[in-house]
C-alpha atoms as a PDB file:
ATOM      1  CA  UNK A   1     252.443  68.352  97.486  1.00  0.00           C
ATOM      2  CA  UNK A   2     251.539  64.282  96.374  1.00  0.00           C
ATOM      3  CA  UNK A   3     251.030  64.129  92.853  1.00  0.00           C
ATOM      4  CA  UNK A   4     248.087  62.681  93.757  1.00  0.00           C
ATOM      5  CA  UNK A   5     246.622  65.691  95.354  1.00  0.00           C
ATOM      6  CA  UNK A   6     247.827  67.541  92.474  1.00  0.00           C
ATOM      7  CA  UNK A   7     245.558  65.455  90.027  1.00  0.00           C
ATOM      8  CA  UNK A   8     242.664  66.192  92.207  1.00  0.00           C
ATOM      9  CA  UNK A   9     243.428  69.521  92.303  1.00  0.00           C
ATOM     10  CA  UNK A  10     243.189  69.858  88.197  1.00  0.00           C
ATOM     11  CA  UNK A  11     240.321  67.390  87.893  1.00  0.00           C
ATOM     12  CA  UNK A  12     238.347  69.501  90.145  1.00  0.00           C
ATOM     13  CA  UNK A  13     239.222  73.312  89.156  1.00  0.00           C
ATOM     14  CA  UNK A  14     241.430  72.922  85.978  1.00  0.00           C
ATOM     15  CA  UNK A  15     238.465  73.239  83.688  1.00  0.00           C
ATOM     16  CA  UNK A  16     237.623  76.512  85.421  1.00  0.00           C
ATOM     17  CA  UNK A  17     241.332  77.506  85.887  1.00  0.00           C
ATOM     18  CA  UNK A  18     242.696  76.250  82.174  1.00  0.00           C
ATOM     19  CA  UNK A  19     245.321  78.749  81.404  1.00  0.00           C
ATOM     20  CA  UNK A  20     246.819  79.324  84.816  1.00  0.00           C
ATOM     21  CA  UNK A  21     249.957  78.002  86.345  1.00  0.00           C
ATOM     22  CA  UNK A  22     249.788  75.031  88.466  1.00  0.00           C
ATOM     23  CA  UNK A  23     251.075  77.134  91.585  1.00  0.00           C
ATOM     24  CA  UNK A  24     247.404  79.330  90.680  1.00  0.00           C
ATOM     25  CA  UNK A  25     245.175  76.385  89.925  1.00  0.00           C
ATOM     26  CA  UNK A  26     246.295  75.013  93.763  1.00  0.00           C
ATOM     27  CA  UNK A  27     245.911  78.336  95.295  1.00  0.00           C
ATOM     28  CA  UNK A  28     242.292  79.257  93.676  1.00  0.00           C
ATOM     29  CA  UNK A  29     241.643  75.825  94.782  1.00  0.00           C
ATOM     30  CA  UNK A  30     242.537  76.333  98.292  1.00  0.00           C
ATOM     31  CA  UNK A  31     240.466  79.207  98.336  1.00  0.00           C
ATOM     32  CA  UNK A  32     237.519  77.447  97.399  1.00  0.00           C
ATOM     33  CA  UNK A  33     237.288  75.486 100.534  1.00  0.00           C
ATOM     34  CA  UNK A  34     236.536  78.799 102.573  1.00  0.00           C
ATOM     35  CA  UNK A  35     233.953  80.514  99.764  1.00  0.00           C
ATOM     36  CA  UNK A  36     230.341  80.777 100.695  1.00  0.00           C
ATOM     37  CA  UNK A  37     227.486  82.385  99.803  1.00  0.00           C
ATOM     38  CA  UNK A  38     227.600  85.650 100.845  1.00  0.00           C
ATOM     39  CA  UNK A  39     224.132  86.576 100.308  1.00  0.00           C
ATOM     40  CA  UNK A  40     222.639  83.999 102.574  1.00  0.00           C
ATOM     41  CA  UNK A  41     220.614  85.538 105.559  1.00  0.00           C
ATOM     42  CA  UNK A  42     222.063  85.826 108.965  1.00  0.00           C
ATOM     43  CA  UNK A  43     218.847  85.622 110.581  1.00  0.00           C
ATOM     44  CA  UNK A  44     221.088  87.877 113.146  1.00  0.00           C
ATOM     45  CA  UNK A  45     219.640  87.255 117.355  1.00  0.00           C
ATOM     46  CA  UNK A  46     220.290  89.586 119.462  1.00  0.00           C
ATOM     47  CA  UNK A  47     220.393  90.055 123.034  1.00  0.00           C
ATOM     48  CA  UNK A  48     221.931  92.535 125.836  1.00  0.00           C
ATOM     49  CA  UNK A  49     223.642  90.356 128.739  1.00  0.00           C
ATOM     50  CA  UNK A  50     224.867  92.833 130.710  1.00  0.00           C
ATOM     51  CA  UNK A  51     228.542  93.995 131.389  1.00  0.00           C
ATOM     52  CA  UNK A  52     231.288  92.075 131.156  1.00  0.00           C
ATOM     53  CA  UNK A  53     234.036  94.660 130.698  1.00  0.00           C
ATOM     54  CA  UNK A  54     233.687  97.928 132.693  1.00  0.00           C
ATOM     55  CA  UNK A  55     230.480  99.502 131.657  1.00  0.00           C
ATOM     56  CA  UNK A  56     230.435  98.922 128.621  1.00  0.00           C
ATOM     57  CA  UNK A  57     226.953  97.211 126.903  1.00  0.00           C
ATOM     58  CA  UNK A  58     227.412  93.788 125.631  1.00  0.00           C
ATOM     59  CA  UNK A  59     225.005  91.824 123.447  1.00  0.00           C
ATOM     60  CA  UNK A  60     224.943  87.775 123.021  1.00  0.00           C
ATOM     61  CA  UNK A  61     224.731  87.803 119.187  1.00  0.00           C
ATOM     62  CA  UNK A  62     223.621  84.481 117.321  1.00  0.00           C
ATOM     63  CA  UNK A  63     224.181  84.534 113.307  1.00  0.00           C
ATOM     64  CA  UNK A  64     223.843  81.997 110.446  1.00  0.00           C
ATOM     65  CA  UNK A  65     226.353  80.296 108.795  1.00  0.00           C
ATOM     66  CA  UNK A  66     227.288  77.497 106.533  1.00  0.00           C
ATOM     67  CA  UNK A  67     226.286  74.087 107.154  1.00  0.00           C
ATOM     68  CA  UNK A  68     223.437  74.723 109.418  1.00  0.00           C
ATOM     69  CA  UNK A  69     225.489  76.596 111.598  1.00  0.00           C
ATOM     70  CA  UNK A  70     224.514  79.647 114.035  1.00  0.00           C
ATOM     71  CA  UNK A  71     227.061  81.009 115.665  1.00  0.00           C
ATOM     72  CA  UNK A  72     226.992  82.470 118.968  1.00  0.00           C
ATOM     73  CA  UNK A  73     229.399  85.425 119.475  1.00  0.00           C
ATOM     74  CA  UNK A  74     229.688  88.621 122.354  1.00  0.00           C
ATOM     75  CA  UNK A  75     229.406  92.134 121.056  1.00  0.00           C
ATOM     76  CA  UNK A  76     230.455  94.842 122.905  1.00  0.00           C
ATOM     77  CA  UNK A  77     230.411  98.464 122.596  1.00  0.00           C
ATOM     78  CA  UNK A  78     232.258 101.161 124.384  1.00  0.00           C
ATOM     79  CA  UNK A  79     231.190 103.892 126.588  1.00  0.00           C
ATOM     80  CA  UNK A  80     233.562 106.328 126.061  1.00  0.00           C
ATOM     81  CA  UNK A  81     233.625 106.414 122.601  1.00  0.00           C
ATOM     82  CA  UNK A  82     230.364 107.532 119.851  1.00  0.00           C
ATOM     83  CA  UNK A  83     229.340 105.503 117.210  1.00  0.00           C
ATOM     84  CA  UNK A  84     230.088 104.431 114.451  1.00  0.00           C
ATOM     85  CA  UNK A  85     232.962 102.291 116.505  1.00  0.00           C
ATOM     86  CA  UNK A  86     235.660 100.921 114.832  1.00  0.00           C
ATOM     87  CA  UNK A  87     235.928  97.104 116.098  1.00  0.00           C
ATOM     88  CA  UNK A  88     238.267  94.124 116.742  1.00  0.00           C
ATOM     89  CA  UNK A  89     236.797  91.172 115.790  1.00  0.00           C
ATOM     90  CA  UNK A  90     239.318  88.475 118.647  1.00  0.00           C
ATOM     91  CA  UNK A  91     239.186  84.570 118.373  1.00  0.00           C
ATOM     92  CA  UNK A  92     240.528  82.217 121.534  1.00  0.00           C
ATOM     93  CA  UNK A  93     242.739  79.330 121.337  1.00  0.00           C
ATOM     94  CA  UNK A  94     242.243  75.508 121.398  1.00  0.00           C
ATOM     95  CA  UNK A  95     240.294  75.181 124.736  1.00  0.00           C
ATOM     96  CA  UNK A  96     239.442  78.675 124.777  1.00  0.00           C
ATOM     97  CA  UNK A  97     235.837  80.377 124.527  1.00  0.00           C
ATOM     98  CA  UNK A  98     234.418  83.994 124.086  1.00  0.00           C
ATOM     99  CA  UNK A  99     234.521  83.752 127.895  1.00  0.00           C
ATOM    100  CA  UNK A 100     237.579  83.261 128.744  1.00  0.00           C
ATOM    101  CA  UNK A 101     239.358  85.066 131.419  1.00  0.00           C
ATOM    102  CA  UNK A 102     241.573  85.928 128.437  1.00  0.00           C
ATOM    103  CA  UNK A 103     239.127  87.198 125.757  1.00  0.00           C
ATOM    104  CA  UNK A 104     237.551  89.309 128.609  1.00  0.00           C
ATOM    105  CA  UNK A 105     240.655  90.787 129.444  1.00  0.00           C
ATOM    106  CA  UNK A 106     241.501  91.368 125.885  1.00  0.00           C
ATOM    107  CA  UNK A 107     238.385  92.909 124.894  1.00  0.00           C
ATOM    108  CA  UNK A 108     238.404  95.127 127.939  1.00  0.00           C
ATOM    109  CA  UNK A 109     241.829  96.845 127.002  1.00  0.00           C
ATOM    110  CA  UNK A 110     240.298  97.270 123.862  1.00  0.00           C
ATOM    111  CA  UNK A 111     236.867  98.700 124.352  1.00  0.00           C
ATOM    112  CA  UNK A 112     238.810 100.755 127.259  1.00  0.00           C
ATOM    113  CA  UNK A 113     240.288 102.445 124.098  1.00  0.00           C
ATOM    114  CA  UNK A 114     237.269 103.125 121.818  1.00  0.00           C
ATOM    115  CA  UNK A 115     236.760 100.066 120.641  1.00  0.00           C
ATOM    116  CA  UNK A 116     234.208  97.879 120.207  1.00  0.00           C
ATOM    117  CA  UNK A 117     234.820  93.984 120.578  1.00  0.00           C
ATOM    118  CA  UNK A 118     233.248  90.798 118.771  1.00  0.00           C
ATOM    119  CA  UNK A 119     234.021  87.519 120.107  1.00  0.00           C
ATOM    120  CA  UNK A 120     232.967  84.439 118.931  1.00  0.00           C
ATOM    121  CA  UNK A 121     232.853  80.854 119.945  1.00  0.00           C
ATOM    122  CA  UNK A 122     235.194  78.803 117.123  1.00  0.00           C
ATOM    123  CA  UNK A 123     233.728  75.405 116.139  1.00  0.00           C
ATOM    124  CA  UNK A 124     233.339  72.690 119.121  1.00  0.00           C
ATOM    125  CA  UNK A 125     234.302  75.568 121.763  1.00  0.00           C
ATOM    126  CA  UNK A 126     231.977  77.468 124.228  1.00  0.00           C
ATOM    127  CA  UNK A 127     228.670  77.350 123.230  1.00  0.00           C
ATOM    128  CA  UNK A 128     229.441  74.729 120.524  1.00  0.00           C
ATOM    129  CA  UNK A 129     231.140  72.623 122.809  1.00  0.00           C
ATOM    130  CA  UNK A 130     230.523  68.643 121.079  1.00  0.00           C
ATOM    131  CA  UNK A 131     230.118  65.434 123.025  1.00  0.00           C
ATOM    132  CA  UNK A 132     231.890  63.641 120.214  1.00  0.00           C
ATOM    133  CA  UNK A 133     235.386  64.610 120.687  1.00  0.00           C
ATOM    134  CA  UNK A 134     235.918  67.668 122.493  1.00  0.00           C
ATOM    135  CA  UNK A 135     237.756  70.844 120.819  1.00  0.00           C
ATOM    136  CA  UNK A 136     239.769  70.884 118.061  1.00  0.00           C
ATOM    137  CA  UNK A 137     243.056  68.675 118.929  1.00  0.00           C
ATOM    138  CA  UNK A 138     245.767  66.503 117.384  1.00  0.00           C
ATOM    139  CA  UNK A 139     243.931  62.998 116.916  1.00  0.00           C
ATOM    140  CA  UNK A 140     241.015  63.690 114.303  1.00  0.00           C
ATOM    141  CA  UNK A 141     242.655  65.409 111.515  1.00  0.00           C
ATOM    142  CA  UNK A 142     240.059  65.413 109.337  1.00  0.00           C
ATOM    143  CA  UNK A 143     237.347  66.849 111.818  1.00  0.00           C
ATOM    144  CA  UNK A 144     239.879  69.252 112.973  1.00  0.00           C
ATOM    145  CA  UNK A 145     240.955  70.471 109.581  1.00  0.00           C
ATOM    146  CA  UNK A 146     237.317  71.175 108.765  1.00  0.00           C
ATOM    147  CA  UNK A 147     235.863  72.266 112.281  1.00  0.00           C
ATOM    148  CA  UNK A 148     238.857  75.145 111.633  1.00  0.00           C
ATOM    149  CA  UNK A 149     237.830  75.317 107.294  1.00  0.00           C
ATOM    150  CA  UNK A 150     234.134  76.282 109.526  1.00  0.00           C
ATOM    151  CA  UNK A 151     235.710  78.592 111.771  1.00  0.00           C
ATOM    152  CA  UNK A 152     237.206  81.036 109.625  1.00  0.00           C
ATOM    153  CA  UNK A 153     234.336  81.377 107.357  1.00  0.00           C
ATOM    154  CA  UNK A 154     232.139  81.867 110.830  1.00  0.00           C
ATOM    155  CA  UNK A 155     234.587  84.738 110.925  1.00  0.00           C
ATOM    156  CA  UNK A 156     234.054  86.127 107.908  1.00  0.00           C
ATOM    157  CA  UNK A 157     229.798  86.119 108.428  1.00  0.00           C
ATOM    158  CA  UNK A 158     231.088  87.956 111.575  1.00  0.00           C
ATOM    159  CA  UNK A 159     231.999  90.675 109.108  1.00  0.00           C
ATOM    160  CA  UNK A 160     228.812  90.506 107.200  1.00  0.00           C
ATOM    161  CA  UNK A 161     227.153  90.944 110.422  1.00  0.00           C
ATOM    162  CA  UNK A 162     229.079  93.267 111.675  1.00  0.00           C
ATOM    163  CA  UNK A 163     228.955  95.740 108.606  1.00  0.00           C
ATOM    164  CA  UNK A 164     224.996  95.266 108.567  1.00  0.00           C
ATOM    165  CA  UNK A 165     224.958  97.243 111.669  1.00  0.00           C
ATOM    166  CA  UNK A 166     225.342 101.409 111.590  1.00  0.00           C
ATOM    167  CA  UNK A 167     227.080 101.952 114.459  1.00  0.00           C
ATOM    168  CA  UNK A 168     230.298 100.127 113.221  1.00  0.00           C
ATOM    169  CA  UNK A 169     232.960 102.060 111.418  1.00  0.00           C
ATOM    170  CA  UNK A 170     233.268  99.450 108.935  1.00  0.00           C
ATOM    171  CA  UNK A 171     236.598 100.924 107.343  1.00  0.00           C
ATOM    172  CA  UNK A 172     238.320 100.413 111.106  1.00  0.00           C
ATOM    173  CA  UNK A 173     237.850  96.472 110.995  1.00  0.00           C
ATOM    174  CA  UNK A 174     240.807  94.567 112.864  1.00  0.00           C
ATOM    175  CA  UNK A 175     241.217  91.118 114.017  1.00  0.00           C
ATOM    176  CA  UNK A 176     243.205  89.711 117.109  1.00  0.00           C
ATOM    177  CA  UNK A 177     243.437  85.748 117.228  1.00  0.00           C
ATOM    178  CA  UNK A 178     245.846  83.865 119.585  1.00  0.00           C
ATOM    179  CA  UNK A 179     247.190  80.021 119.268  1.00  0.00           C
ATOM    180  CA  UNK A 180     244.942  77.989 117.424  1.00  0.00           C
ATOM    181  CA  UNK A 181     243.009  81.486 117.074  1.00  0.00           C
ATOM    182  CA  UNK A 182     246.008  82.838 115.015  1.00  0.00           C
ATOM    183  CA  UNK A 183     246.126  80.127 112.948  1.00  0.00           C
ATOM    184  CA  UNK A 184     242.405  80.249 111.326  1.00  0.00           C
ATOM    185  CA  UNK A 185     243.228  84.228 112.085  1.00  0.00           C
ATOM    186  CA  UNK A 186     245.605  84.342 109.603  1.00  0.00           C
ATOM    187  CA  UNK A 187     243.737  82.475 106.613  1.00  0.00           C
ATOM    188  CA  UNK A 188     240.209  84.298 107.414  1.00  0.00           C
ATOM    189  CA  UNK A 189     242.332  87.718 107.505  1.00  0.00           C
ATOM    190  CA  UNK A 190     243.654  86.713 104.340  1.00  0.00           C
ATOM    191  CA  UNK A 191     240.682  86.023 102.421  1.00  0.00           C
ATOM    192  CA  UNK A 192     238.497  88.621 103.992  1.00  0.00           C
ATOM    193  CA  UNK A 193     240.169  92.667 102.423  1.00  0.00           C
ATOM    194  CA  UNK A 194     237.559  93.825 105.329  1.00  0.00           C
ATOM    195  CA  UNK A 195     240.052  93.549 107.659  1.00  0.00           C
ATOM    196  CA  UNK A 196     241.893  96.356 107.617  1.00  0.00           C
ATOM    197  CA  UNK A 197     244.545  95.080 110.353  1.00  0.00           C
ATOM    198  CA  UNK A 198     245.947  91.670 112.215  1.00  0.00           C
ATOM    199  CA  UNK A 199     246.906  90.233 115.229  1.00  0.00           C
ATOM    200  CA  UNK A 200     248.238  87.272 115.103  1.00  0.00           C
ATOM    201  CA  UNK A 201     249.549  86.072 118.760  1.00  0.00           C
ATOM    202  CA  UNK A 202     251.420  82.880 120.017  1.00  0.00           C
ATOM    203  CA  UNK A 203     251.292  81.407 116.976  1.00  0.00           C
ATOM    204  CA  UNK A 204     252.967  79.533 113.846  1.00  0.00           C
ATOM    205  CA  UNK A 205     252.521  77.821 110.916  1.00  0.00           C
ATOM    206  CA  UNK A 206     254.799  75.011 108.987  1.00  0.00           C
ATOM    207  CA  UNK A 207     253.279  71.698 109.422  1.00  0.00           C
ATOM    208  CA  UNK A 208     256.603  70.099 109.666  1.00  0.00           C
ATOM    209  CA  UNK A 209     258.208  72.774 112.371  1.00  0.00           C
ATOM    210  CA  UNK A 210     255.204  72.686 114.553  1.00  0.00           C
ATOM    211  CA  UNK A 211     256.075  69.087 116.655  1.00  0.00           C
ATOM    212  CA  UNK A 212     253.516  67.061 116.423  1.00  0.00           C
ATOM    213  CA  UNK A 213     253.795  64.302 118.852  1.00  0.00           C
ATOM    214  CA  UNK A 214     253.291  61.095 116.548  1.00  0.00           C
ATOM    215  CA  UNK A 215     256.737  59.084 115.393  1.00  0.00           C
ATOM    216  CA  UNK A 216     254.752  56.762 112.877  1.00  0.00           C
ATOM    217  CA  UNK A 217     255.919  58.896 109.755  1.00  0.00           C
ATOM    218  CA  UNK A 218     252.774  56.737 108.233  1.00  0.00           C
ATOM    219  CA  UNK A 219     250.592  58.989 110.558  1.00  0.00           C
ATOM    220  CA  UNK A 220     252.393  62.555 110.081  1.00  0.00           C
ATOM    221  CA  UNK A 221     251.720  62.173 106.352  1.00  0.00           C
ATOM    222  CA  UNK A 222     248.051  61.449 106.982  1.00  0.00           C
ATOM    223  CA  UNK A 223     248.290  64.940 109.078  1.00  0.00           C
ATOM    224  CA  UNK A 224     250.206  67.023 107.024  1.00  0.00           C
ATOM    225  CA  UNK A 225     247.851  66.328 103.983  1.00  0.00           C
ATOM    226  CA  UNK A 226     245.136  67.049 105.814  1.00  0.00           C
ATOM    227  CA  UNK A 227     246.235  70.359 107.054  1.00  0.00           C
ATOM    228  CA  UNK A 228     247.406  71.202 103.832  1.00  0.00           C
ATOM    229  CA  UNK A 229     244.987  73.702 103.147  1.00  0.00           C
ATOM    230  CA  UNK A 230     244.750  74.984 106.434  1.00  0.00           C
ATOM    231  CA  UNK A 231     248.134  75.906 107.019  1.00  0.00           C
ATOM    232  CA  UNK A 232     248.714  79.475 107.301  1.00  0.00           C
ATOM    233  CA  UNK A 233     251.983  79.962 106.134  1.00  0.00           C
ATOM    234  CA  UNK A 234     250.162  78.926 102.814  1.00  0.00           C
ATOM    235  CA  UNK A 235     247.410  82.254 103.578  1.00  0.00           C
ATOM    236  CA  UNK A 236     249.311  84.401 105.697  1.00  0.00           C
ATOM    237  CA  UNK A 237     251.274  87.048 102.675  1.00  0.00           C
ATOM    238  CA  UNK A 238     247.449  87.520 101.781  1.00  0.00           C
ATOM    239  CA  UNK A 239     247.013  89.408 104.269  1.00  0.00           C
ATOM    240  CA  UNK A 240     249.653  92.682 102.705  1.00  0.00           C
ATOM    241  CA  UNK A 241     249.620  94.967 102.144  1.00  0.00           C
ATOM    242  CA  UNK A 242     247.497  95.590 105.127  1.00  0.00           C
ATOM    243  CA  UNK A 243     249.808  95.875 108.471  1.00  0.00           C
ATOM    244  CA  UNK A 244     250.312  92.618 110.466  1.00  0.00           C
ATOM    245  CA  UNK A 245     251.365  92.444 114.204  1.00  0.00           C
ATOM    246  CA  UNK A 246     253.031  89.094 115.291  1.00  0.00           C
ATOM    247  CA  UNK A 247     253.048  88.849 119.266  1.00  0.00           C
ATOM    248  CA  UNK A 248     255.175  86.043 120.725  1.00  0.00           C
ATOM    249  CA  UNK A 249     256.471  84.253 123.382  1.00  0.00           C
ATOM    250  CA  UNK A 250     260.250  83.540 123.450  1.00  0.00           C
ATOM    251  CA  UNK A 251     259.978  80.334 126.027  1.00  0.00           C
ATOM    252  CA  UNK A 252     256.981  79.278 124.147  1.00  0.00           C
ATOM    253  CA  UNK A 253     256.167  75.109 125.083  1.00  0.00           C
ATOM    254  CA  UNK A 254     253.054  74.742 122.980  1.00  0.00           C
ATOM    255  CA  UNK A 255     254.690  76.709 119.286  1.00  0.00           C
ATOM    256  CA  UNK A 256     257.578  75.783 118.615  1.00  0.00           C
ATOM    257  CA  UNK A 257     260.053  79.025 117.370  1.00  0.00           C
ATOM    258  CA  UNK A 258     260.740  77.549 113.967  1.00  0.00           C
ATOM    259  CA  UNK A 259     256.843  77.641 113.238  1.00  0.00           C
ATOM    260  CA  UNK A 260     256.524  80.993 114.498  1.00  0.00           C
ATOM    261  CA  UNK A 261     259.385  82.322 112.972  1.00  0.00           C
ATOM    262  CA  UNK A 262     257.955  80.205 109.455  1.00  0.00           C
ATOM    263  CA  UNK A 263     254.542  81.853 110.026  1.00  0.00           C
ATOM    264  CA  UNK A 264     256.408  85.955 110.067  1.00  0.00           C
ATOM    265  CA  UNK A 265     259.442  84.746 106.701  1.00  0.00           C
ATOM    266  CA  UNK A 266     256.153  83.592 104.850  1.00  0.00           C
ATOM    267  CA  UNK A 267     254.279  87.129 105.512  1.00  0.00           C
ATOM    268  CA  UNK A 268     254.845  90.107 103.437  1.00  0.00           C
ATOM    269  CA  UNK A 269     255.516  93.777 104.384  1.00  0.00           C
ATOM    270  CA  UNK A 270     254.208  95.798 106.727  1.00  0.00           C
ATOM    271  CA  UNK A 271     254.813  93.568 109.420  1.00  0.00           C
ATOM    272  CA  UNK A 272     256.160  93.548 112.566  1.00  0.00           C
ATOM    273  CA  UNK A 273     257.066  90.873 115.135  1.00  0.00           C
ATOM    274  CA  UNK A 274     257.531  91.606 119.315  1.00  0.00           C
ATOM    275  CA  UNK A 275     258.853  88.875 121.684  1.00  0.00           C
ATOM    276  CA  UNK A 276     258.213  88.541 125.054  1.00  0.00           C
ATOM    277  CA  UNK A 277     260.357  86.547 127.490  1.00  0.00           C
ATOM    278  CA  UNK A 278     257.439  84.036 128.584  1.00  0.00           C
ATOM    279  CA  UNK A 279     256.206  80.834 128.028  1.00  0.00           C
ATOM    280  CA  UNK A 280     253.099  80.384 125.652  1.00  0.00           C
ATOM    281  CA  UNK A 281     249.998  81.112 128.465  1.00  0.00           C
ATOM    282  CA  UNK A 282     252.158  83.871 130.284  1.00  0.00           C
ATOM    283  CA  UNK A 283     252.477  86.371 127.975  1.00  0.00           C
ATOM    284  CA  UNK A 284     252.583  89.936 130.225  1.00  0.00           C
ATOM    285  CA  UNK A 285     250.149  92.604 130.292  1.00  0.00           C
ATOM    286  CA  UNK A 286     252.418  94.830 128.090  1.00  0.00           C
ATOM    287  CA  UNK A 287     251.144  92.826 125.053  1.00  0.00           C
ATOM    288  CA  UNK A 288     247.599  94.481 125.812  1.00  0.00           C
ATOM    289  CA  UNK A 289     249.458  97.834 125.618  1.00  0.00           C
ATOM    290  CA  UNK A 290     251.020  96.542 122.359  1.00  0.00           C
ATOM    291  CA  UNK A 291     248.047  95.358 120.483  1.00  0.00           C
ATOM    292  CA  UNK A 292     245.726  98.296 121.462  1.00  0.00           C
ATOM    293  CA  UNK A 293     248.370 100.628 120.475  1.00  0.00           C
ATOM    294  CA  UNK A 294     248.794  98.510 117.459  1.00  0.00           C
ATOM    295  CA  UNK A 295     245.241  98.785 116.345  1.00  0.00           C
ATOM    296  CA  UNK A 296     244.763 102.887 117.476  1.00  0.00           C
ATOM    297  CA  UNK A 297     247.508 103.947 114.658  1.00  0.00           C
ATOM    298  CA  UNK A 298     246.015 101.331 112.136  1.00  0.00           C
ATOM    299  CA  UNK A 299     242.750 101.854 112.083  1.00  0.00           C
ATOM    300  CA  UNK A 300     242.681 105.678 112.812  1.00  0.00           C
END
């Protein structure tokens, strides 16, 4: 870390921090960036839309958040199962949606198995799709590093929502997040003890092992400090002692190995990582078996 980030850090927080190490002050400061207040209304909408896995009922859910934000999100309950449901909470990648073909079939092997499902759309996706830039992507690092800051707090009102409600088991809370999704995955999981287990798929951490395309070293430095507080190897032990699942693809084109492998050395115990020989949008059904079996021994 510049020492110049470092001097921020302590003019900022070391008044409220004086005592700690510097290693503390940074981290309490980090955590900062994703506090909010937690008794603001949600001002929750609902509506039934339907079924869009088996026959299960599914509600399109708007909530509050910070800055002005609602956020528009998919609940869905299970059939076969009676309340109160224990629920995976399952975030999409960088040009993903709640309704993508993949979030639909991941929340149907899920609420196949007694669980329900809450998907919501991430900052500038779905829903929130902007006209001023698209999704979240390489060139604005800035707008990205926030638009992700906004997603994982979105998350964690998706818990406040979701434990409002009386038909959720709200001691059975897991999350499921894939690319991009594991990314904000892992710092909302670490930041929010609700979640009682994690998913995180196709994903890494590791500014510097994660390729991005840009030889001006000029240009890297502007990225890496702005993803300095988003990066999840910096979040991602917060999430022990609760159990961690890290699903992967060995031929991966988008993460790079060395960030993925980064991502599971910074994590703490119980974890557990499972390859599969596939490139990173081909991962086989046998992950859905994986993850559902995952969740139905950690959340029992």
């Amino acid at each position: 870390m510049g020492a110049a980030l470092q001097r921020r850090a302590i003019y900022f927080y070391g008044k409220r921090f004086l005592g700690k190490r510097m290693t503390d002050v940074l981290t309490d400061a980090t955590r900062e960036f994703f506090a909010y207040d937690e008794d603001f209304p949600l001002d929750a909408v609902e509506k039934p839309v339907g079924e869009d896995t088996g026959d299960a009922a599914c509600f399109h859910v708007t909530f509050a958040s910070v800055h002005d934000q609602r956020v528009p999100a998919l609940l869905t309950l299970p059939s076969n199962a009676q309340p109160p449901y224990p629920v995976i909470i399952i975030l999409h990648g960088m040009f993903g949606h709640k309704t993508s073909p993949n979030q639909i079939k991941r929340s149907a092997a899920l609420v196949a198995a007694g669980f329900a499902t809450l998907r919501i759309d991430g900052q500038y996706s779905g829903e929130r799709a902007s006209a001023s830039g698209g999704p979240i992507g390489v060139k604005y690092c800035y707008r990205n590093r926030d638009a992700m800051i906004q997603t994982a707090i979105d998350l964690m009102r998706g818990v406040d929502y979701l434990v409002a409600r009386d038909d959720i088991d709200t001691a059975g809370i897991g999350f499921a997040g894939f690319s991009m999704g594991g990314v904000v995955g892992a710092i909302f999981c670490a930041l929010d003890p609700r979640v009682r287990a994690a998913v995180l798929g196709i994903t890494g951490g590791d500014f510097d092992k994660l390729g991005v395309p840009d030889s001006d070293e000029r240009v890297r430095e502007r990225l890496r400090r702005a993803y300095l507080v988003i990066d999840p190897v910096r979040h991602v032990s917060g999430i022990s002692p609760r159990p961690l699942l890290m699903i992967n693809a060995a031929n991966d084109e988008v993460i790079p190995r060395a960030a993925t492998e980064a991502l599971y050395e910074a994590a703490r115990e119980p974890k557990r990582i499972v390859w599969y020989d596939c490139g990173h949008a081909s991962l086989p059904d046998e992950y859905l078996v994986e993850m559902t079996r995952f969740f139905a021994s950690e959340l029992a």
